[in-house]
PDB file of N, CA and C in Angstrom:
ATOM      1  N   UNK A   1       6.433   4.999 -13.661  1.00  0.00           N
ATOM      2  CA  UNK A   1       6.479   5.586 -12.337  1.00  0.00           C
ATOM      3  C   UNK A   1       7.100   4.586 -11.370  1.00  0.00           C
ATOM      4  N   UNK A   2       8.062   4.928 -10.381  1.00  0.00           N
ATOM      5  CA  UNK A   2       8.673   3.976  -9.704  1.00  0.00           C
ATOM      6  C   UNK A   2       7.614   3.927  -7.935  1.00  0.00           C
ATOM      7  N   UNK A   3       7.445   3.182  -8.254  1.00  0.00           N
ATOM      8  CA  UNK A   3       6.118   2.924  -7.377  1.00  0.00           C
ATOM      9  C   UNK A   3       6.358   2.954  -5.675  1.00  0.00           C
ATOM     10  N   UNK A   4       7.794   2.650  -5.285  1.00  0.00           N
ATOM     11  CA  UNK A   4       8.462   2.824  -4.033  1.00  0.00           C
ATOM     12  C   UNK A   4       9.790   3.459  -4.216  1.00  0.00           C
ATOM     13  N   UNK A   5       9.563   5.251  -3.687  1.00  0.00           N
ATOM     14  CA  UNK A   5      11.131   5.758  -3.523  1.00  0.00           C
ATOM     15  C   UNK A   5      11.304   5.228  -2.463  1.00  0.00           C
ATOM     16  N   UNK A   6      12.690   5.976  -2.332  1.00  0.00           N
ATOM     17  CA  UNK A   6      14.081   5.830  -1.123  1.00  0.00           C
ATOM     18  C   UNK A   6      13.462   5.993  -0.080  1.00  0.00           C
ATOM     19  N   UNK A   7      12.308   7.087  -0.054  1.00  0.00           N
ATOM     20  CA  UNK A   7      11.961   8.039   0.703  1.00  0.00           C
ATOM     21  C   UNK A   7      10.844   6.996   1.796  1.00  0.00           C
ATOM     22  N   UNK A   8      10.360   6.497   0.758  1.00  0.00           N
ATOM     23  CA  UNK A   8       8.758   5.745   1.229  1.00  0.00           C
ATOM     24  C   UNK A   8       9.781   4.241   1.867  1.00  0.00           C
ATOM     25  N   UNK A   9      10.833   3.982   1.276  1.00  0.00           N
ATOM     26  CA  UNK A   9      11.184   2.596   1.897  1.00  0.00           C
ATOM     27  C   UNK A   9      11.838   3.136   3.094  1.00  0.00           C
ATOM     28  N   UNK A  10      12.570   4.483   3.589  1.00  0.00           N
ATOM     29  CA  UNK A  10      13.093   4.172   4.821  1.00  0.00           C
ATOM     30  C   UNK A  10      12.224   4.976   5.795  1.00  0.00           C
ATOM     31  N   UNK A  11      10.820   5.301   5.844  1.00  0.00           N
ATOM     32  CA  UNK A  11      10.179   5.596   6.766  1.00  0.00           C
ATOM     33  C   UNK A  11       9.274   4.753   7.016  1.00  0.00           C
ATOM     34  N   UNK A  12       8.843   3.314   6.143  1.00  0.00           N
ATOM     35  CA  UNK A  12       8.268   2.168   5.726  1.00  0.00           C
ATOM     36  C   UNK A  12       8.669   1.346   7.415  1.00  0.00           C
ATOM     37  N   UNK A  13       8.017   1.165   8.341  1.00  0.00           N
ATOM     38  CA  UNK A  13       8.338   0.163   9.427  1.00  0.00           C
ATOM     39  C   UNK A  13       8.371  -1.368   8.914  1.00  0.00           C
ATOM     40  N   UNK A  14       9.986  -2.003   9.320  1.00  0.00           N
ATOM     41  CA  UNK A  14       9.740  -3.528   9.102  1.00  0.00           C
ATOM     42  C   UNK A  14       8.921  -4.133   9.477  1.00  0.00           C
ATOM     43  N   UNK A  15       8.422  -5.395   8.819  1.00  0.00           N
ATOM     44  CA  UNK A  15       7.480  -6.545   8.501  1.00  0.00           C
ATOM     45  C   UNK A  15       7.550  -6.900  10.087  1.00  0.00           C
ATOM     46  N   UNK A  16       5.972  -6.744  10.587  1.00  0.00           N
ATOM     47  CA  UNK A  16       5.597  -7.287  11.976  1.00  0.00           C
ATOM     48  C   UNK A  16       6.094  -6.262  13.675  1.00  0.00           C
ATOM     49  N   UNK A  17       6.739  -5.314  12.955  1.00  0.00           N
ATOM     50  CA  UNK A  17       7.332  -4.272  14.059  1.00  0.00           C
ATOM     51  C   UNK A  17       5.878  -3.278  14.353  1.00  0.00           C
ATOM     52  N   UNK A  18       5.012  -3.475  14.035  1.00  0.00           N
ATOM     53  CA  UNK A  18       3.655  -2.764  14.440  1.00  0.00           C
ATOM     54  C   UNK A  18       2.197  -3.852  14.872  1.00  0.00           C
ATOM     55  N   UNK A  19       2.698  -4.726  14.562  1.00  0.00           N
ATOM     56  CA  UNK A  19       1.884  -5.466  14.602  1.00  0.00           C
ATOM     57  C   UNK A  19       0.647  -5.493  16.136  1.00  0.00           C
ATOM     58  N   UNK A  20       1.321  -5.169  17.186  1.00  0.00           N
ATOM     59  CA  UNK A  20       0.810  -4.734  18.221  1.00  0.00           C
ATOM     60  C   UNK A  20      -0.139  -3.133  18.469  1.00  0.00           C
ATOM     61  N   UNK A  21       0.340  -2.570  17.648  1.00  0.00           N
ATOM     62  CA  UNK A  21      -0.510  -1.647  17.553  1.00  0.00           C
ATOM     63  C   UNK A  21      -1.462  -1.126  16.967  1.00  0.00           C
ATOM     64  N   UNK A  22      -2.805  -0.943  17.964  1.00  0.00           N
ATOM     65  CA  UNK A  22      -4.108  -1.088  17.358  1.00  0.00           C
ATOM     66  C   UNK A  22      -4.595  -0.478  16.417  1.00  0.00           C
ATOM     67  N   UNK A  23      -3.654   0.396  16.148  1.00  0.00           N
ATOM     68  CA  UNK A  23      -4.023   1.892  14.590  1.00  0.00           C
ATOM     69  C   UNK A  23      -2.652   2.496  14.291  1.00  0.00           C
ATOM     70  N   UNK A  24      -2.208   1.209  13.412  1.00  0.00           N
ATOM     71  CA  UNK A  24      -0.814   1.703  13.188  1.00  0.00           C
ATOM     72  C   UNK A  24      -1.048   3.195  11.827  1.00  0.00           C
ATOM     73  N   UNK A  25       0.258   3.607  11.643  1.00  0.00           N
ATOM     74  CA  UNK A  25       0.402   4.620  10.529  1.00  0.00           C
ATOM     75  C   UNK A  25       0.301   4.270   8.903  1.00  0.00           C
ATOM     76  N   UNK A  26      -0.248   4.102   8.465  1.00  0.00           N
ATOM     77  CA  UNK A  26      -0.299   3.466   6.884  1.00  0.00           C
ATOM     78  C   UNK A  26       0.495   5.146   6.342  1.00  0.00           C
ATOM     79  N   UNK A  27       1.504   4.142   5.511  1.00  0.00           N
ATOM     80  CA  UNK A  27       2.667   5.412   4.621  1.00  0.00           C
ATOM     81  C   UNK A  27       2.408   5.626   3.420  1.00  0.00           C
ATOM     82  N   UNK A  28       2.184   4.515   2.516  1.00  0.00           N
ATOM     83  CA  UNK A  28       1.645   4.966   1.067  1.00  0.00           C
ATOM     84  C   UNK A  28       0.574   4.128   0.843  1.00  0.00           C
ATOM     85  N   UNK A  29       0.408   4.479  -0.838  1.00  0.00           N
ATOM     86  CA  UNK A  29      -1.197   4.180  -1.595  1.00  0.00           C
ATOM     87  C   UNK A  29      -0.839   4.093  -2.681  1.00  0.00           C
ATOM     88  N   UNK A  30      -1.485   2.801  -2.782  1.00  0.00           N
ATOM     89  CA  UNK A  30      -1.364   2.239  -4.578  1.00  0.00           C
ATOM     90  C   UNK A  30      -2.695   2.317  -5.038  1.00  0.00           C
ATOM     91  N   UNK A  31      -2.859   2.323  -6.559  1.00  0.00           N
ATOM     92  CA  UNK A  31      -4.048   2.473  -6.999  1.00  0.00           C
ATOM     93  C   UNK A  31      -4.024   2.225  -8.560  1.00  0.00           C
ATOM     94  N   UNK A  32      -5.133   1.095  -8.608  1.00  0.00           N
ATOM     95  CA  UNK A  32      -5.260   0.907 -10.005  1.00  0.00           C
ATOM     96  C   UNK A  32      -5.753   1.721 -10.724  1.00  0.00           C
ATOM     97  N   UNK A  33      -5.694   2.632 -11.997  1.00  0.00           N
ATOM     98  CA  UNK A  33      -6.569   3.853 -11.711  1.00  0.00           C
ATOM     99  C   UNK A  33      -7.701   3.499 -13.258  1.00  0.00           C
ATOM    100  N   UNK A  34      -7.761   1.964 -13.237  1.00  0.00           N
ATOM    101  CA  UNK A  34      -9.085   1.527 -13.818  1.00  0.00           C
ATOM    102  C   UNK A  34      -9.824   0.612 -13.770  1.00  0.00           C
ATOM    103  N   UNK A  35      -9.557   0.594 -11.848  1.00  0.00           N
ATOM    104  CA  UNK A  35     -10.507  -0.561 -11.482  1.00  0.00           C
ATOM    105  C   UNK A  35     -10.584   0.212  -9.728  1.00  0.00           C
ATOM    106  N   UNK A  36     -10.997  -0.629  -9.009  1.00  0.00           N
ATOM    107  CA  UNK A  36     -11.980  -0.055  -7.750  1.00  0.00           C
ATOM    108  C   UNK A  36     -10.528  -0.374  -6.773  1.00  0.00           C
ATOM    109  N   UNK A  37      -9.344  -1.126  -7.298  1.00  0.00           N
ATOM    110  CA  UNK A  37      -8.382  -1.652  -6.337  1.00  0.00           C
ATOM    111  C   UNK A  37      -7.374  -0.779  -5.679  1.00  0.00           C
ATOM    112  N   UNK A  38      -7.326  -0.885  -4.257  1.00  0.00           N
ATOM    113  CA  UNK A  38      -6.348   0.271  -3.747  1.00  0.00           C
ATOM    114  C   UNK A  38      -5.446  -0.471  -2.332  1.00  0.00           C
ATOM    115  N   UNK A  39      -4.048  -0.309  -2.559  1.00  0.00           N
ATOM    116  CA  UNK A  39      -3.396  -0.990  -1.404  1.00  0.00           C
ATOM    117  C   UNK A  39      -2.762   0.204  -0.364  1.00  0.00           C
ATOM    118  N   UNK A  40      -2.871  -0.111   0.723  1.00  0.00           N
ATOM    119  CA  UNK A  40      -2.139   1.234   1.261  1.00  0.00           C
ATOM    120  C   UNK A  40      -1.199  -0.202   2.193  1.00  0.00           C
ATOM    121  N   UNK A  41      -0.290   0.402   2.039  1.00  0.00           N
ATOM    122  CA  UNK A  41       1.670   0.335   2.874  1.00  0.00           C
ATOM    123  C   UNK A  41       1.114   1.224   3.938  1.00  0.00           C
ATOM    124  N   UNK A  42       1.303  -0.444   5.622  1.00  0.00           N
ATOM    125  CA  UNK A  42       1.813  -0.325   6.909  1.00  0.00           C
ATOM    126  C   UNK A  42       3.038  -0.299   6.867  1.00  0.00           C
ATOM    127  N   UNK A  43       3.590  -1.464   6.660  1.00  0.00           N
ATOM    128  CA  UNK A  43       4.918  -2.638   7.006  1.00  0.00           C
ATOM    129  C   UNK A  43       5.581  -3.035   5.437  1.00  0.00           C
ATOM    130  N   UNK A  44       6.655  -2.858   5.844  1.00  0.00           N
ATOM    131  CA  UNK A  44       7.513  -3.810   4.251  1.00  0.00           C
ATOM    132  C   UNK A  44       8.964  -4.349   4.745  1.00  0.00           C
ATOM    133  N   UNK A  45       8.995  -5.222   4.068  1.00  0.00           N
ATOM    134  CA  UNK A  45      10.383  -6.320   4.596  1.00  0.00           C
ATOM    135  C   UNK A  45      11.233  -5.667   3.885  1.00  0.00           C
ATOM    136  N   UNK A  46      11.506  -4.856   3.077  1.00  0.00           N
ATOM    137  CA  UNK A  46      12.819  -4.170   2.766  1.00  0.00           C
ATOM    138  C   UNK A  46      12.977  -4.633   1.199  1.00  0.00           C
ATOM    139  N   UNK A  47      11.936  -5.629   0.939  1.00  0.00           N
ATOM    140  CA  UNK A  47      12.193  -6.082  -0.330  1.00  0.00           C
ATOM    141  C   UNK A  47      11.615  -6.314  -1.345  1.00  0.00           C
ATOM    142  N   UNK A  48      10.601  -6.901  -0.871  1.00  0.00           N
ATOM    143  CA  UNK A  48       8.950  -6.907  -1.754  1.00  0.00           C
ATOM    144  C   UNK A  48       7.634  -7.334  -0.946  1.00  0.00           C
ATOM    145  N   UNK A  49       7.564  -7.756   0.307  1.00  0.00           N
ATOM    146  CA  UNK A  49       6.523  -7.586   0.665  1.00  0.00           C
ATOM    147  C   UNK A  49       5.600  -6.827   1.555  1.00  0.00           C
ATOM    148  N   UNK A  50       4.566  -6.310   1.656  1.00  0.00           N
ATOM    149  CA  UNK A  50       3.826  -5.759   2.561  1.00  0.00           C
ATOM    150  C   UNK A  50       2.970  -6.559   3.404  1.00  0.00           C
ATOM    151  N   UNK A  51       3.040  -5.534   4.479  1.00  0.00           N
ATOM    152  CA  UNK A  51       1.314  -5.699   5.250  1.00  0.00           C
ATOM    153  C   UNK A  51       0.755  -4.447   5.164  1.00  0.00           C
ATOM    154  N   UNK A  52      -0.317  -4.502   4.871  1.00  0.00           N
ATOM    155  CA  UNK A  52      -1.445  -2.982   4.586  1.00  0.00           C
ATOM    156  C   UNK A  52      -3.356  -3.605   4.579  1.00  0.00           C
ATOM    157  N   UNK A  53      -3.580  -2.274   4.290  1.00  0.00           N
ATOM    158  CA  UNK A  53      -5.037  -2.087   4.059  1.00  0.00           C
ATOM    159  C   UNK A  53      -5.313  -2.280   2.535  1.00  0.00           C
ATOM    160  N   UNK A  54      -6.288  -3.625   2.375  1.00  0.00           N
ATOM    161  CA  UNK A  54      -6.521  -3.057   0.899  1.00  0.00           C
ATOM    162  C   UNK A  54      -8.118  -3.033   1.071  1.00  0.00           C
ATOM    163  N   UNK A  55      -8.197  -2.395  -0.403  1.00  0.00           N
ATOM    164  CA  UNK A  55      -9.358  -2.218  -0.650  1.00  0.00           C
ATOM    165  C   UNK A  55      -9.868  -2.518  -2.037  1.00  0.00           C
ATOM    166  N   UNK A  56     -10.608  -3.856  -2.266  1.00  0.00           N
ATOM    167  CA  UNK A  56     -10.928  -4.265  -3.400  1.00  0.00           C
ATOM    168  C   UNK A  56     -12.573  -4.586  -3.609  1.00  0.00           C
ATOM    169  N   UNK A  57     -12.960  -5.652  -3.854  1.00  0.00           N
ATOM    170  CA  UNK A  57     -14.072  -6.046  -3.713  1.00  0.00           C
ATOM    171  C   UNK A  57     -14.229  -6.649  -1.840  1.00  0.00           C
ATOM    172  N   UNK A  58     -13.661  -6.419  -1.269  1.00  0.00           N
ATOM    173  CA  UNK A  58     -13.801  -6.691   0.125  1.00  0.00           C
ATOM    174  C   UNK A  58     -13.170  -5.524   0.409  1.00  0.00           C
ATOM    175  N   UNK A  59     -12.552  -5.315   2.310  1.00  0.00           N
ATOM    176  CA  UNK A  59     -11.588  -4.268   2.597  1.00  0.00           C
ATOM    177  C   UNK A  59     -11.239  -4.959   3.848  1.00  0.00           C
ATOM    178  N   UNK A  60      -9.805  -5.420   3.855  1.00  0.00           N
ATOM    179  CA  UNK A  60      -9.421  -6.106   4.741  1.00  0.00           C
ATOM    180  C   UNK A  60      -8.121  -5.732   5.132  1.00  0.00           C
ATOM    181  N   UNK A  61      -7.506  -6.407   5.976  1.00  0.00           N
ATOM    182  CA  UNK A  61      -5.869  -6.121   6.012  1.00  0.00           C
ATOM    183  C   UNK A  61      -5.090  -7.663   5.799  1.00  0.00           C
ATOM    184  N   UNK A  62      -4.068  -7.006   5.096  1.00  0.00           N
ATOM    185  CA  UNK A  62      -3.352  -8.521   4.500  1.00  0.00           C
ATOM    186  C   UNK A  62      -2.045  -8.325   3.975  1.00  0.00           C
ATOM    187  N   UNK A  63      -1.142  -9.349   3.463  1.00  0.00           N
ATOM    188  CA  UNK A  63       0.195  -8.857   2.558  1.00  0.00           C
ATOM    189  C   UNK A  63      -0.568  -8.876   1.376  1.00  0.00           C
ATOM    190  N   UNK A  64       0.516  -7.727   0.567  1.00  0.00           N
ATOM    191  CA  UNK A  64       0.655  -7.698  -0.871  1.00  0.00           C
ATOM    192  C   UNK A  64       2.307  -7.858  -0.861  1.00  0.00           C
ATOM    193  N   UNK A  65       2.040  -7.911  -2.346  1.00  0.00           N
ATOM    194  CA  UNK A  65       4.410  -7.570  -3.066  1.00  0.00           C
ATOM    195  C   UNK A  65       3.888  -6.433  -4.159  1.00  0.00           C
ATOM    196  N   UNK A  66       5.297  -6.056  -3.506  1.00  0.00           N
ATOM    197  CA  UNK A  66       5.428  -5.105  -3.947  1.00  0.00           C
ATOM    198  C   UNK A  66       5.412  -5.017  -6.378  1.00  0.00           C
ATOM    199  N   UNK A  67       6.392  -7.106  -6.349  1.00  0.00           N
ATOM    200  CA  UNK A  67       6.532  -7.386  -7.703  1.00  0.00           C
ATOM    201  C   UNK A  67       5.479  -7.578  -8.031  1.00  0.00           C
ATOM    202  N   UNK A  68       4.375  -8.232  -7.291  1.00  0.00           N
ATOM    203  CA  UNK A  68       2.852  -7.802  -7.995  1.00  0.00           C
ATOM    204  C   UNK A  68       2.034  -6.519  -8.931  1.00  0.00           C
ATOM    205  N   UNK A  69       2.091  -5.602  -7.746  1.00  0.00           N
ATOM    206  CA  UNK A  69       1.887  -4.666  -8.005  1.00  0.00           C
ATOM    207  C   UNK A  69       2.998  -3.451  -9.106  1.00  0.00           C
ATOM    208  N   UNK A  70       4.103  -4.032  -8.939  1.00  0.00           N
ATOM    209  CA  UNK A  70       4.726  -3.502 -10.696  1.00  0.00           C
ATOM    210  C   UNK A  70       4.665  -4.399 -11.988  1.00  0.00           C
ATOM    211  N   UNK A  71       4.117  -5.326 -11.897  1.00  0.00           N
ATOM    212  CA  UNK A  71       4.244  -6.686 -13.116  1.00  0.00           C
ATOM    213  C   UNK A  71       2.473  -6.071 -13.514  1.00  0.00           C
ATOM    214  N   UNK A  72       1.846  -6.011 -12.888  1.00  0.00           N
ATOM    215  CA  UNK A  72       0.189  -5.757 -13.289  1.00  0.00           C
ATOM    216  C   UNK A  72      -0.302  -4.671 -14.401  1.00  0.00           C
ATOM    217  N   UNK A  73      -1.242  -4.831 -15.092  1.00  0.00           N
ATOM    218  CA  UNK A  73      -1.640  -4.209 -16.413  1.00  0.00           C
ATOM    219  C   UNK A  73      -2.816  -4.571 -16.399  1.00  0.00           C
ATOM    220  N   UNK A  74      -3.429  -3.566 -16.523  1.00  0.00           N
ATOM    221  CA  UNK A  74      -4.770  -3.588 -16.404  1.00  0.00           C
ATOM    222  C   UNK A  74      -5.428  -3.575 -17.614  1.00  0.00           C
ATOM    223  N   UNK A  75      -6.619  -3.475 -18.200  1.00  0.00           N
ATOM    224  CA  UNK A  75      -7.585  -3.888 -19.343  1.00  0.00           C
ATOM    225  C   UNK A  75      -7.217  -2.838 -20.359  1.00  0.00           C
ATOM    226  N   UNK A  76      -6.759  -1.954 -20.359  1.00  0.00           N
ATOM    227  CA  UNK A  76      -6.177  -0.442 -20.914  1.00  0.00           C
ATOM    228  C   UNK A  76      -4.415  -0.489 -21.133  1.00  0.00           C
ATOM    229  N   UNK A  77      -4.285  -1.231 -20.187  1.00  0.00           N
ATOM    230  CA  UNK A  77      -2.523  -1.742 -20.369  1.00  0.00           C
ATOM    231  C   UNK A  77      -2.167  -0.627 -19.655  1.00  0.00           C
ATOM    232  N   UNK A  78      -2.839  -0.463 -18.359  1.00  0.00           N
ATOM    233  CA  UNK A  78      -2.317   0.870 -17.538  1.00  0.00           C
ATOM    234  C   UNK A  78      -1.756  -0.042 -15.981  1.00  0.00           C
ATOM    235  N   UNK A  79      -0.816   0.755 -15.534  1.00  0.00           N
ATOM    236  CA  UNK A  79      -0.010   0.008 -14.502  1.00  0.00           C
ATOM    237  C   UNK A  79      -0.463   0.768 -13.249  1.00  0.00           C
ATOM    238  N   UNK A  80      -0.409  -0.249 -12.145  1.00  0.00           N
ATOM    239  CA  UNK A  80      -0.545   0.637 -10.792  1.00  0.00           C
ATOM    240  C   UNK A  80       0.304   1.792 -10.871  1.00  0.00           C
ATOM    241  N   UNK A  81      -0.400   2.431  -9.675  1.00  0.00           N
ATOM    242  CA  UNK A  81       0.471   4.074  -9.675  1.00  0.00           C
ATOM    243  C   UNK A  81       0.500   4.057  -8.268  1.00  0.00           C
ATOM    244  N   UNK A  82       1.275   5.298  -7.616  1.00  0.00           N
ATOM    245  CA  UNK A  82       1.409   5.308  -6.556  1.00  0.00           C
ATOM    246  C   UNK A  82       0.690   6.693  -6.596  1.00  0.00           C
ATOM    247  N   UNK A  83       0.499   6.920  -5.340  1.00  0.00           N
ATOM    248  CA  UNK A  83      -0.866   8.314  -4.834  1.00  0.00           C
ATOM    249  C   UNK A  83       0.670   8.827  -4.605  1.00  0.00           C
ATOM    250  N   UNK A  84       0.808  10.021  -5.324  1.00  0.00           N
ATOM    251  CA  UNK A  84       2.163  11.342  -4.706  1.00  0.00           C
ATOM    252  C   UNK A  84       1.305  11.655  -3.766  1.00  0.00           C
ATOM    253  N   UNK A  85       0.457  12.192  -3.949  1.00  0.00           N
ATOM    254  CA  UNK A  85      -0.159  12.865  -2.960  1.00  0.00           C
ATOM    255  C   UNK A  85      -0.844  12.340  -1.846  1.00  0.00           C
ATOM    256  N   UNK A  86      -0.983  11.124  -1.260  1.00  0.00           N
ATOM    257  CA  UNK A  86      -0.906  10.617  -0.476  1.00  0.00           C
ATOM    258  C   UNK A  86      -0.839  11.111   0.901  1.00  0.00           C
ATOM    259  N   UNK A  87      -1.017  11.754   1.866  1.00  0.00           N
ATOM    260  CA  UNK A  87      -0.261  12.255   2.959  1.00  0.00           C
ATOM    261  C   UNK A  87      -0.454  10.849   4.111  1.00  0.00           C
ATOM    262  N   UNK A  88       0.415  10.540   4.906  1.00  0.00           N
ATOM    263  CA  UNK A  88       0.355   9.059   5.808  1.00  0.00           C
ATOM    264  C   UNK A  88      -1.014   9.461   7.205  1.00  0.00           C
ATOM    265  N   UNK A  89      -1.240   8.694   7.285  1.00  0.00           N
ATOM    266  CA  UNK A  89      -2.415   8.628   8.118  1.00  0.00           C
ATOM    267  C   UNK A  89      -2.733   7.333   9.214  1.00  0.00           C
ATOM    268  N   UNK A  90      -2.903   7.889   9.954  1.00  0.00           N
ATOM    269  CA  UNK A  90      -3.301   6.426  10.738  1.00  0.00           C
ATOM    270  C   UNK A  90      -4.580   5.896  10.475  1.00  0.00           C
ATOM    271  N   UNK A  91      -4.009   4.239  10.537  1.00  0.00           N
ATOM    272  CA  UNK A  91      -5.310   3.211   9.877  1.00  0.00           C
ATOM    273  C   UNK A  91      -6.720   3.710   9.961  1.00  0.00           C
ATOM    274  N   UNK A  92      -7.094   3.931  11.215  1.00  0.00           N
ATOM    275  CA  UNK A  92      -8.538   4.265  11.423  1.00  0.00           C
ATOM    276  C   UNK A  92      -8.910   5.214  10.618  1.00  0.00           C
ATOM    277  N   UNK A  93      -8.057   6.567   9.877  1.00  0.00           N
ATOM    278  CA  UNK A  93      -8.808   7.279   9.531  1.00  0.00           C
ATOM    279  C   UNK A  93      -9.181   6.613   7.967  1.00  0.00           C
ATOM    280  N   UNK A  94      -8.519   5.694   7.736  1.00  0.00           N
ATOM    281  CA  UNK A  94      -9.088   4.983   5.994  1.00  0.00           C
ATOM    282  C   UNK A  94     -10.202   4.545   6.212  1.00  0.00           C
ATOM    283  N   UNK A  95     -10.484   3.691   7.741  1.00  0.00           N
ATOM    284  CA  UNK A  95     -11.302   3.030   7.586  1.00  0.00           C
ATOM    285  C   UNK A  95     -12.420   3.875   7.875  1.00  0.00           C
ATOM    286  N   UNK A  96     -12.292   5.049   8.511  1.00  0.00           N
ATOM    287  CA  UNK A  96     -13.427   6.027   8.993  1.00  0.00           C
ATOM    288  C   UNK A  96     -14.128   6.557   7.321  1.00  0.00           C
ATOM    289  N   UNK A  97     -13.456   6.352   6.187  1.00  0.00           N
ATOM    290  CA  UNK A  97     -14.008   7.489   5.034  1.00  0.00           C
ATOM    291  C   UNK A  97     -15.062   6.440   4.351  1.00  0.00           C
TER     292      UNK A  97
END
Protein backbone atom coordinates (compact mmCIF):
# COMPACT_ATOMS: atom_id res chain seq x y z
CA UNK A 1 0.00 0.00 0.00
CA UNK A 2 1.55 3.34 -0.87
CA UNK A 3 1.13 5.03 2.30
CA UNK A 4 1.17 8.85 0.87
CA UNK A 5 -0.77 9.61 -2.55
CA UNK A 6 -0.46 12.67 -4.78
CA UNK A 7 -3.60 13.49 -3.32
CA UNK A 8 -2.67 13.48 0.54
CA UNK A 9 0.84 15.26 -0.35
CA UNK A 10 -0.69 18.31 -2.09
CA UNK A 11 -3.40 19.15 0.40
CA UNK A 12 -0.64 18.18 3.21
CA UNK A 13 0.33 22.02 4.62
CA UNK A 14 4.24 22.66 4.66
CA UNK A 15 6.41 21.95 7.72
CA UNK A 16 5.64 24.86 10.39
CA UNK A 17 2.94 26.84 8.10
CA UNK A 18 0.28 25.98 10.95
CA UNK A 19 2.14 26.07 13.59
CA UNK A 20 0.25 29.11 15.00
CA UNK A 21 -2.84 27.64 14.92
CA UNK A 22 -4.47 26.40 17.93
CA UNK A 23 -6.50 23.33 16.20
CA UNK A 24 -4.95 22.89 13.08
CA UNK A 25 -6.59 20.24 10.37
CA UNK A 26 -4.88 16.77 10.72
CA UNK A 27 -5.16 15.12 6.86
CA UNK A 28 -4.23 11.53 7.25
CA UNK A 29 -3.79 8.36 9.60
CA UNK A 30 -1.35 5.78 9.89
CA UNK A 31 -1.85 2.71 11.76
CA UNK A 32 -0.09 -0.23 12.85
CA UNK A 33 -2.80 -2.66 12.60
CA UNK A 34 -0.98 -4.98 15.33
CA UNK A 35 -0.09 -2.82 17.86
CA UNK A 36 -1.93 0.25 19.74
CA UNK A 37 0.36 2.81 17.36
CA UNK A 38 -1.36 5.52 15.30
CA UNK A 39 0.18 8.74 13.56
CA UNK A 40 -2.08 11.27 12.11
CA UNK A 41 -0.42 13.97 9.31
CA UNK A 42 -0.74 17.95 10.22
CA UNK A 43 2.36 19.23 8.29
CA UNK A 44 4.94 17.50 5.83
CA UNK A 45 8.08 18.98 4.23
CA UNK A 46 7.35 17.57 0.86
CA UNK A 47 9.64 14.75 1.54
CA UNK A 48 9.68 12.65 4.50
CA UNK A 49 8.94 14.40 7.43
CA UNK A 50 5.93 15.19 9.57
CA UNK A 51 4.42 17.06 12.35
CA UNK A 52 1.20 15.27 13.71
CA UNK A 53 -0.66 13.66 16.53
CA UNK A 54 0.51 10.41 17.62
CA UNK A 55 -0.81 8.04 19.57
CA UNK A 56 1.22 5.32 21.22
CA UNK A 57 1.90 4.45 24.67
CA UNK A 58 1.66 8.27 25.42
CA UNK A 59 -0.44 10.84 23.00
CA UNK A 60 1.43 13.75 22.14
CA UNK A 61 2.29 15.92 19.17
CA UNK A 62 5.67 15.53 17.49
CA UNK A 63 7.59 14.69 14.02
CA UNK A 64 7.51 11.38 12.49
CA UNK A 65 9.13 10.28 8.61
CA UNK A 66 7.42 9.34 6.59
CA UNK A 67 10.77 6.42 5.70
CA UNK A 68 10.03 5.21 9.14
CA UNK A 69 6.85 4.46 8.84
CA UNK A 70 7.35 2.49 5.30
CA UNK A 71 10.69 0.55 6.45
CA UNK A 72 8.57 -0.85 9.75
CA UNK A 73 7.31 -4.55 10.21
CA UNK A 74 5.72 -5.49 12.82
CA UNK A 75 5.79 -8.99 14.91
CA UNK A 76 3.47 -10.64 12.04
CA UNK A 77 5.72 -8.93 9.32
CA UNK A 78 2.71 -6.59 8.71
CA UNK A 79 3.52 -2.95 7.54
CA UNK A 80 1.88 0.34 8.52
CA UNK A 81 -1.21 1.14 6.54
CA UNK A 82 -2.78 4.17 5.84
CA UNK A 83 -6.68 4.73 7.12
CA UNK A 84 -8.50 5.20 3.27
CA UNK A 85 -11.07 6.00 5.15
CA UNK A 86 -9.85 8.50 7.15
CA UNK A 87 -11.97 11.69 6.63
CA UNK A 88 -9.53 15.06 7.83
CA UNK A 89 -10.59 16.57 10.95
CA UNK A 90 -9.49 19.16 13.09
CA UNK A 91 -6.99 18.30 15.95
CA UNK A 92 -9.38 18.74 18.78
CA UNK A 93 -11.77 16.40 17.53
CA UNK A 94 -8.91 13.32 17.95
CA UNK A 95 -8.22 14.53 21.00
CA UNK A 96 -11.99 14.83 22.08
CA UNK A 97 -12.56 10.69 21.28
Amino acid sequence: MMLLTKKDRSRLPKLYSTQDDPNPMVWVKFFDPCGCWTWYGVEFDGKDEFFGYVEGYDKELGYFYLSELESYRGPLGLAIERDRYFEPCRLNELRDQ
